[in-house]
PDB file of N, CA and C in Angstrom:
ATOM      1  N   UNK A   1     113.340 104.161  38.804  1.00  0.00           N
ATOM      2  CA  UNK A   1     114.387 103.822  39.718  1.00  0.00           C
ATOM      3  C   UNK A   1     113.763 103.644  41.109  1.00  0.00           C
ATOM      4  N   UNK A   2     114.016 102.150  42.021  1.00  0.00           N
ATOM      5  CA  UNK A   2     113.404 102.516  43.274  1.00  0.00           C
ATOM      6  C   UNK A   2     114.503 102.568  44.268  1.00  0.00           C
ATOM      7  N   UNK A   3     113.673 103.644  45.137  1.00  0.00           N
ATOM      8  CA  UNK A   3     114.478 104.208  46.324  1.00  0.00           C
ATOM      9  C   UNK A   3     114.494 103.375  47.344  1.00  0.00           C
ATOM     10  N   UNK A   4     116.063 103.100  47.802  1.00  0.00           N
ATOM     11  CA  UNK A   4     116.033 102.070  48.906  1.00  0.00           C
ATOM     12  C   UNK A   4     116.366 102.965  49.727  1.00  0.00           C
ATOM     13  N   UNK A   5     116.070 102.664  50.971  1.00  0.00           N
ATOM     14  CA  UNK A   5     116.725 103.085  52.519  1.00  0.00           C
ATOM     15  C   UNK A   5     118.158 103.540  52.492  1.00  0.00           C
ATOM     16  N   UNK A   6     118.206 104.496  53.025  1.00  0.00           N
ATOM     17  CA  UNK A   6     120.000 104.920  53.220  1.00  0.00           C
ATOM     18  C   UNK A   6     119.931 104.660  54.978  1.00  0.00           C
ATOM     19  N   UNK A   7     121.186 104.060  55.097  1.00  0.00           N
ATOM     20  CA  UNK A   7     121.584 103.474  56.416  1.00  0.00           C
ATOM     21  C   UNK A   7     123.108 103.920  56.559  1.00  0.00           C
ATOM     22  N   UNK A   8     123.320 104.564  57.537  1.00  0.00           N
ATOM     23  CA  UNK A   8     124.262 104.790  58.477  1.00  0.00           C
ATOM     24  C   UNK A   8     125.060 104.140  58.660  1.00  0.00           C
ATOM     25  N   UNK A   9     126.638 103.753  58.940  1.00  0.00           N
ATOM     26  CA  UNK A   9     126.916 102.396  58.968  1.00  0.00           C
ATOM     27  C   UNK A   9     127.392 102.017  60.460  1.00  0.00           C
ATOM     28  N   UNK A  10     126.697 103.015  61.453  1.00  0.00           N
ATOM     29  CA  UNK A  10     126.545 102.815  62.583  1.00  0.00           C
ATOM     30  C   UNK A  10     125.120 102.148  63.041  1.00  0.00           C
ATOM     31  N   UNK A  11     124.216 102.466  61.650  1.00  0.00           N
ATOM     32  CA  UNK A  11     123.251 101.666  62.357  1.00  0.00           C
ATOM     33  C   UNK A  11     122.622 100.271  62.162  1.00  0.00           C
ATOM     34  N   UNK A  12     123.808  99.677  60.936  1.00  0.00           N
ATOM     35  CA  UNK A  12     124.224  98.250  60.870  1.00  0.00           C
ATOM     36  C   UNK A  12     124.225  97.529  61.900  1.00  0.00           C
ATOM     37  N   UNK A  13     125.684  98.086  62.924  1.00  0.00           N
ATOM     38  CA  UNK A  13     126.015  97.578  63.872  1.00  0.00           C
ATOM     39  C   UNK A  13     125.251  96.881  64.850  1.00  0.00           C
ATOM     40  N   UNK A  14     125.564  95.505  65.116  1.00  0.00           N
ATOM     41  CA  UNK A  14     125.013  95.254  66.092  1.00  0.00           C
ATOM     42  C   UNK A  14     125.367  95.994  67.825  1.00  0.00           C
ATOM     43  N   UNK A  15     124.011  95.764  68.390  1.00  0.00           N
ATOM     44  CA  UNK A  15     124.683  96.222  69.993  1.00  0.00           C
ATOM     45  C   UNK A  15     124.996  95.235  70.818  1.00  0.00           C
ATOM     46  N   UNK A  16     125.381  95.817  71.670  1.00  0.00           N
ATOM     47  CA  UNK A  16     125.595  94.387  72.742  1.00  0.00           C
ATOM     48  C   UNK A  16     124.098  93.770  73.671  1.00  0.00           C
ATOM     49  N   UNK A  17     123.741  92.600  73.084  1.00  0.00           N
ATOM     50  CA  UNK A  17     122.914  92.509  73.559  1.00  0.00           C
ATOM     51  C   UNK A  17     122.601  92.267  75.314  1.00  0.00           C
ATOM     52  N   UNK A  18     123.339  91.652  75.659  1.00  0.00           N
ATOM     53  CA  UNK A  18     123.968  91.320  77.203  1.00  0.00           C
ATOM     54  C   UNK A  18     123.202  92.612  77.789  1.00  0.00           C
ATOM     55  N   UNK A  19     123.974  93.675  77.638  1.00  0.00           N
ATOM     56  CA  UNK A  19     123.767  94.812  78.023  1.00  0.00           C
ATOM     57  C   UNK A  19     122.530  95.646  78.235  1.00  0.00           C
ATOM     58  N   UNK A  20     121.519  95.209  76.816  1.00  0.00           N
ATOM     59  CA  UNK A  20     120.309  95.463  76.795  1.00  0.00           C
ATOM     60  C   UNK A  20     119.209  94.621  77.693  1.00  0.00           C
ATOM     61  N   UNK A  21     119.537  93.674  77.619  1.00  0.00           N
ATOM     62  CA  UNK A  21     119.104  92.999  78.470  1.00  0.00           C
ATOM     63  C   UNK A  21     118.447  93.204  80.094  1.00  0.00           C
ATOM     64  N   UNK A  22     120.307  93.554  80.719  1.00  0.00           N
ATOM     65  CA  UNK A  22     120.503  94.181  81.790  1.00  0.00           C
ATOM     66  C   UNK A  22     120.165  94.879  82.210  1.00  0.00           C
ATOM     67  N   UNK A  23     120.364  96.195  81.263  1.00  0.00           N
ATOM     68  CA  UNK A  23     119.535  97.469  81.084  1.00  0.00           C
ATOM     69  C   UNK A  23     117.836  97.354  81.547  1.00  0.00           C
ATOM     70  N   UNK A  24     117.478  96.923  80.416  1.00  0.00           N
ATOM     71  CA  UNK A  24     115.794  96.559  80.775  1.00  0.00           C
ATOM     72  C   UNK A  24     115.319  96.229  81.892  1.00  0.00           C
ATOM     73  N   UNK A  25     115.861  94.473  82.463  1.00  0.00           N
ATOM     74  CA  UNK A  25     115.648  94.047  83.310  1.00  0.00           C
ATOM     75  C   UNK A  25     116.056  95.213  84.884  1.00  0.00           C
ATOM     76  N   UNK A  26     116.966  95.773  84.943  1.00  0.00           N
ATOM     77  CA  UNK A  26     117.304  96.821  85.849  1.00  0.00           C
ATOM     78  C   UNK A  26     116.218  98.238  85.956  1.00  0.00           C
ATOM     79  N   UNK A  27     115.821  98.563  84.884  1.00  0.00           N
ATOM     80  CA  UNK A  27     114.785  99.450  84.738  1.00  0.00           C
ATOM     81  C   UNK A  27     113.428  98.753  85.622  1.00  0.00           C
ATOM     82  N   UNK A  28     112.944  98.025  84.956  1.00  0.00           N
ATOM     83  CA  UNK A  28     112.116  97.281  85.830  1.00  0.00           C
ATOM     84  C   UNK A  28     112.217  96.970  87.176  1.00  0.00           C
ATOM     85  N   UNK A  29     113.124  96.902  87.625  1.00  0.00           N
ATOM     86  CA  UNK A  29     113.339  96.761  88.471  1.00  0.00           C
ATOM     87  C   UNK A  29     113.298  97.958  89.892  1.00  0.00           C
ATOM     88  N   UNK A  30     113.899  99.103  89.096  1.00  0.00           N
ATOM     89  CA  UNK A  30     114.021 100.334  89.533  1.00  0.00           C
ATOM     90  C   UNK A  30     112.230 100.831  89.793  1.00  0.00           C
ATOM     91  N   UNK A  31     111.792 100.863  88.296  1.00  0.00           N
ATOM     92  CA  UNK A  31     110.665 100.991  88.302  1.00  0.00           C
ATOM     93  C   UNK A  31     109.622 100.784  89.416  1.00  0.00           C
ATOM     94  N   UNK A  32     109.578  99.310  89.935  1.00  0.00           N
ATOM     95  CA  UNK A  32     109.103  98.616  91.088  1.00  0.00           C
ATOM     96  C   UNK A  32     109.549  99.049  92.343  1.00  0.00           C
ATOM     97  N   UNK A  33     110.490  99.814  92.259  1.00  0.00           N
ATOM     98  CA  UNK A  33     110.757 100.667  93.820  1.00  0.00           C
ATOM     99  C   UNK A  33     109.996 101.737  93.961  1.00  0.00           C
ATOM    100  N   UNK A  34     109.551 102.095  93.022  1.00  0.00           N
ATOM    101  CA  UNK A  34     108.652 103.346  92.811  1.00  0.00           C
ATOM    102  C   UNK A  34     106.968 103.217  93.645  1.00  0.00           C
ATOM    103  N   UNK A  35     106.942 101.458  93.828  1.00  0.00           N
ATOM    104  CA  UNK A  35     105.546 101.691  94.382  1.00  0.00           C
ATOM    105  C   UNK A  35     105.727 102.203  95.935  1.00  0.00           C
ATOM    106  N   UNK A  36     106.453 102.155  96.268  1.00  0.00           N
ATOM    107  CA  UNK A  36     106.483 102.675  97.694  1.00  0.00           C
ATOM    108  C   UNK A  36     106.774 104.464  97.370  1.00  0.00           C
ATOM    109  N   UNK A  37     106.228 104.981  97.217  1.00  0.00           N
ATOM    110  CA  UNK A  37     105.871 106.400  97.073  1.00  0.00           C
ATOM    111  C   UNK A  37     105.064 106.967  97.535  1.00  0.00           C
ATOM    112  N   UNK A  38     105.218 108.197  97.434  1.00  0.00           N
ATOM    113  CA  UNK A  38     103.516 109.001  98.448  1.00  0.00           C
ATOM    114  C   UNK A  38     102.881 108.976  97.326  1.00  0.00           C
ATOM    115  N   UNK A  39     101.943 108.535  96.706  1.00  0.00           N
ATOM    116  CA  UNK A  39     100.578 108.634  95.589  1.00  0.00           C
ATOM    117  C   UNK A  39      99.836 107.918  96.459  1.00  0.00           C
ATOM    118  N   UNK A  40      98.399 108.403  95.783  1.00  0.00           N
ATOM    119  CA  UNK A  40      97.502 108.176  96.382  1.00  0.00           C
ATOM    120  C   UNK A  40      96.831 107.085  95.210  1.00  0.00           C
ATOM    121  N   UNK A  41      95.917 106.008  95.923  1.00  0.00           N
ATOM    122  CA  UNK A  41      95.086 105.790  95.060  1.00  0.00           C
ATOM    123  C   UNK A  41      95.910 104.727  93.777  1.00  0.00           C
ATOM    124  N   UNK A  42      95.489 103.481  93.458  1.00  0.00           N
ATOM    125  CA  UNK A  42      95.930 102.654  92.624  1.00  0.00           C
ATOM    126  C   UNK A  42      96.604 102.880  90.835  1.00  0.00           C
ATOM    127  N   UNK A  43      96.141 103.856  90.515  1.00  0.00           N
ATOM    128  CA  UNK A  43      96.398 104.088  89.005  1.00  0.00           C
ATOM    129  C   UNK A  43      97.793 104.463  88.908  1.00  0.00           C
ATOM    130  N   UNK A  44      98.467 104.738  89.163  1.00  0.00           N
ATOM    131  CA  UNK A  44     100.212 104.632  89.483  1.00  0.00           C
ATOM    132  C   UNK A  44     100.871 103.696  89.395  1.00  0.00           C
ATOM    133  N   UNK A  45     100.144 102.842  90.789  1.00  0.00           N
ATOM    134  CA  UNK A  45     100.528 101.052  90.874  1.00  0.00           C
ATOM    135  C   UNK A  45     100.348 100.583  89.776  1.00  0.00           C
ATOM    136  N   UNK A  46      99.097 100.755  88.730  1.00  0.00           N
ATOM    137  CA  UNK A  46      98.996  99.632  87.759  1.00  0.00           C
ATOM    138  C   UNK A  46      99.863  99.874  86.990  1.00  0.00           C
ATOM    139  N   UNK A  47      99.862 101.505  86.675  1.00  0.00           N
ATOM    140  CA  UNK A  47     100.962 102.199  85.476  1.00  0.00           C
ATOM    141  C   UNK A  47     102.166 101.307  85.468  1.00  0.00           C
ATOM    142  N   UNK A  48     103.181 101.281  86.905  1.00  0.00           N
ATOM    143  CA  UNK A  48     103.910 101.253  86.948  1.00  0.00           C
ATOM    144  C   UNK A  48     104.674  99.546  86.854  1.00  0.00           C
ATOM    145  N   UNK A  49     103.723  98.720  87.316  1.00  0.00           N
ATOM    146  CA  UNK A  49     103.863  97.332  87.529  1.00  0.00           C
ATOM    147  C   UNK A  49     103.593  96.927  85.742  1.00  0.00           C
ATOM    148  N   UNK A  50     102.495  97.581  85.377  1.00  0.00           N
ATOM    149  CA  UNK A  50     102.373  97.197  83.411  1.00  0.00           C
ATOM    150  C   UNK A  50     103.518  97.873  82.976  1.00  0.00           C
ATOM    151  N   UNK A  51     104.286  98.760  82.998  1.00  0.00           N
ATOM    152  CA  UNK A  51     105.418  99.068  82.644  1.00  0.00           C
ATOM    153  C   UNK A  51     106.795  98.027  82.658  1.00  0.00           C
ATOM    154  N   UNK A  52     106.755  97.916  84.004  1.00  0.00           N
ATOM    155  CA  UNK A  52     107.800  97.071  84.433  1.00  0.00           C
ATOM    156  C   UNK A  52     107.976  95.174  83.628  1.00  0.00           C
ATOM    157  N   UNK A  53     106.152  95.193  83.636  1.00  0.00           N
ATOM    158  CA  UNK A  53     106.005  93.689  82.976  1.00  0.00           C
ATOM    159  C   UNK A  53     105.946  94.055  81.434  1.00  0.00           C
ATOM    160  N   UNK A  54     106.200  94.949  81.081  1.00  0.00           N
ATOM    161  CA  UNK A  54     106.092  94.959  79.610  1.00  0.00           C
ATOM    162  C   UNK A  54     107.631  95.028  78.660  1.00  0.00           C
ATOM    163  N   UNK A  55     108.496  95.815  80.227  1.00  0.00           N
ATOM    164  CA  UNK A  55     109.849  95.387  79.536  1.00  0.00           C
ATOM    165  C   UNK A  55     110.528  93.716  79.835  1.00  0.00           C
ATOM    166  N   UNK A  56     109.983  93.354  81.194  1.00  0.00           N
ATOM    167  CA  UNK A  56     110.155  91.844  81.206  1.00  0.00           C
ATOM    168  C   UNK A  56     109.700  90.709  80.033  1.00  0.00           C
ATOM    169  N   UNK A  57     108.217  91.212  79.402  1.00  0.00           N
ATOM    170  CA  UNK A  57     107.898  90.439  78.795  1.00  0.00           C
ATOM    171  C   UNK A  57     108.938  90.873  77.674  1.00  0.00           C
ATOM    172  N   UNK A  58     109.035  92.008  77.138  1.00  0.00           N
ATOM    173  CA  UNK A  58     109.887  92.056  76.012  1.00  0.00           C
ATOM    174  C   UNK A  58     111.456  91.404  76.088  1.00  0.00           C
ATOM    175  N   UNK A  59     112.002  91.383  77.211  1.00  0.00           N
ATOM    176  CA  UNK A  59     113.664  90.733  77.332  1.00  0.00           C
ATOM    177  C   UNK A  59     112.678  88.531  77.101  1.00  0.00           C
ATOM    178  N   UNK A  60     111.895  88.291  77.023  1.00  0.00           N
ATOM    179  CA  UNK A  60     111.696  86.846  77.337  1.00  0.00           C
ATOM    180  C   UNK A  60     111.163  86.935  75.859  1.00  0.00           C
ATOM    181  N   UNK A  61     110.367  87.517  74.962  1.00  0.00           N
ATOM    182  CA  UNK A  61     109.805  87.337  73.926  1.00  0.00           C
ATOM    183  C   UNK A  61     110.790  87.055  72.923  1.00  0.00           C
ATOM    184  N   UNK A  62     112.176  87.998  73.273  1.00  0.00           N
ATOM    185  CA  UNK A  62     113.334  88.157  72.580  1.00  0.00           C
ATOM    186  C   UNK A  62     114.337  87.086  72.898  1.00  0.00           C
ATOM    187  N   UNK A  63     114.162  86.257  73.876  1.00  0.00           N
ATOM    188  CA  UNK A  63     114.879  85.116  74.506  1.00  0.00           C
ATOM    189  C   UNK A  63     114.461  84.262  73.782  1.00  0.00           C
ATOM    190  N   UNK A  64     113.044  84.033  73.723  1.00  0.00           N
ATOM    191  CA  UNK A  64     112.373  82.945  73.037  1.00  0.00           C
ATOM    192  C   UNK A  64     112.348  82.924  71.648  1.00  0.00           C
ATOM    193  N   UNK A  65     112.457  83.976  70.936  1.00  0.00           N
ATOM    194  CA  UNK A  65     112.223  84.318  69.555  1.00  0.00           C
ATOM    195  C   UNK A  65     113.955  83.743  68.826  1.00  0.00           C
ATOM    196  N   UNK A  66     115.090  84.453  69.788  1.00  0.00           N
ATOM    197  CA  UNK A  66     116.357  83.831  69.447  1.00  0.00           C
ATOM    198  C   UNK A  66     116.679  82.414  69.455  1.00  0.00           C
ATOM    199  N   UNK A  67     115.888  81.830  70.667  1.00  0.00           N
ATOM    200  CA  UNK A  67     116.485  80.177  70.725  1.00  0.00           C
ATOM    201  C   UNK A  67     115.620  79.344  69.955  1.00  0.00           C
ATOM    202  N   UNK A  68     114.423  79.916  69.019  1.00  0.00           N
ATOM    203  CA  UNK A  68     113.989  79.393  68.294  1.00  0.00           C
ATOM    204  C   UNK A  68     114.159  79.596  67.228  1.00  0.00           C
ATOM    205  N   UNK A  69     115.458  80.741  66.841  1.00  0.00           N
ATOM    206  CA  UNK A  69     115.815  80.828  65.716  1.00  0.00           C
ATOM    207  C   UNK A  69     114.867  81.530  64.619  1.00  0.00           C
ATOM    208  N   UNK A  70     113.633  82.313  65.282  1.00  0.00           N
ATOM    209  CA  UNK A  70     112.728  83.047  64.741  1.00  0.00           C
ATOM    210  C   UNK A  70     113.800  84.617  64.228  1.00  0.00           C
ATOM    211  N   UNK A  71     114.531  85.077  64.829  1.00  0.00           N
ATOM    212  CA  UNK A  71     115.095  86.024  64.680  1.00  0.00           C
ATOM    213  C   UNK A  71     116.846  86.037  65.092  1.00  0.00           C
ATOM    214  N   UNK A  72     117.299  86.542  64.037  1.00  0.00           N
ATOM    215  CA  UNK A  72     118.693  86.713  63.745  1.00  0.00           C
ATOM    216  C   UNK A  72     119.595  87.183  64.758  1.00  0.00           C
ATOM    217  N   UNK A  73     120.600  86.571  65.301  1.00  0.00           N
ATOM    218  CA  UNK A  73     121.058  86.296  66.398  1.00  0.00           C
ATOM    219  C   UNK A  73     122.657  87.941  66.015  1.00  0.00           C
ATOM    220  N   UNK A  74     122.247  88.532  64.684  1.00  0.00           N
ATOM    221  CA  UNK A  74     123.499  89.422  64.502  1.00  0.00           C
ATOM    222  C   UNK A  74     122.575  90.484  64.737  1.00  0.00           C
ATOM    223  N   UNK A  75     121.337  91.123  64.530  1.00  0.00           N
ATOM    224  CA  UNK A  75     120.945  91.730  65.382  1.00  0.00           C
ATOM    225  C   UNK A  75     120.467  92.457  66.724  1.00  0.00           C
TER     226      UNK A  75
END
């Protein structure tokens, strides 16, 4: 007998994507206020700017991946 996945049927659901979006892009954003802080010394800055571009790149990878129909638009 093979064992399939048991799923929740909350975690079917799609989310709102709009929202996630927003979310992200706002984090990043927040994030980038952070360079004006008392730290010393660059390794913060990079932390924080690769952070910020890594949720940007992820809201555009997911832009691009949908309008090309690479990935399912009910997820």
């Amino acid at each position: 007998m093979a064992e399939e996945p048991v799923y929740a049927p909350d975690q079917l659901k799609p989310g709102n994507r709009k929202w996630a979006r927003i979310g992200a892009l706002g984090s990043a954003a927040v994030l980038l206020l952070y360079l004006w802080g008392n730290h010393e010394g660059n390794t913060e800055n990079i932390w924080i700017i690769g952070t910020a571009l890594l949720l940007v790149g992820a809201v555009f990878v997911d832009v691009v991946l949908r309008r090309n129909g690479l990935k399912p638009n009910d997820q």
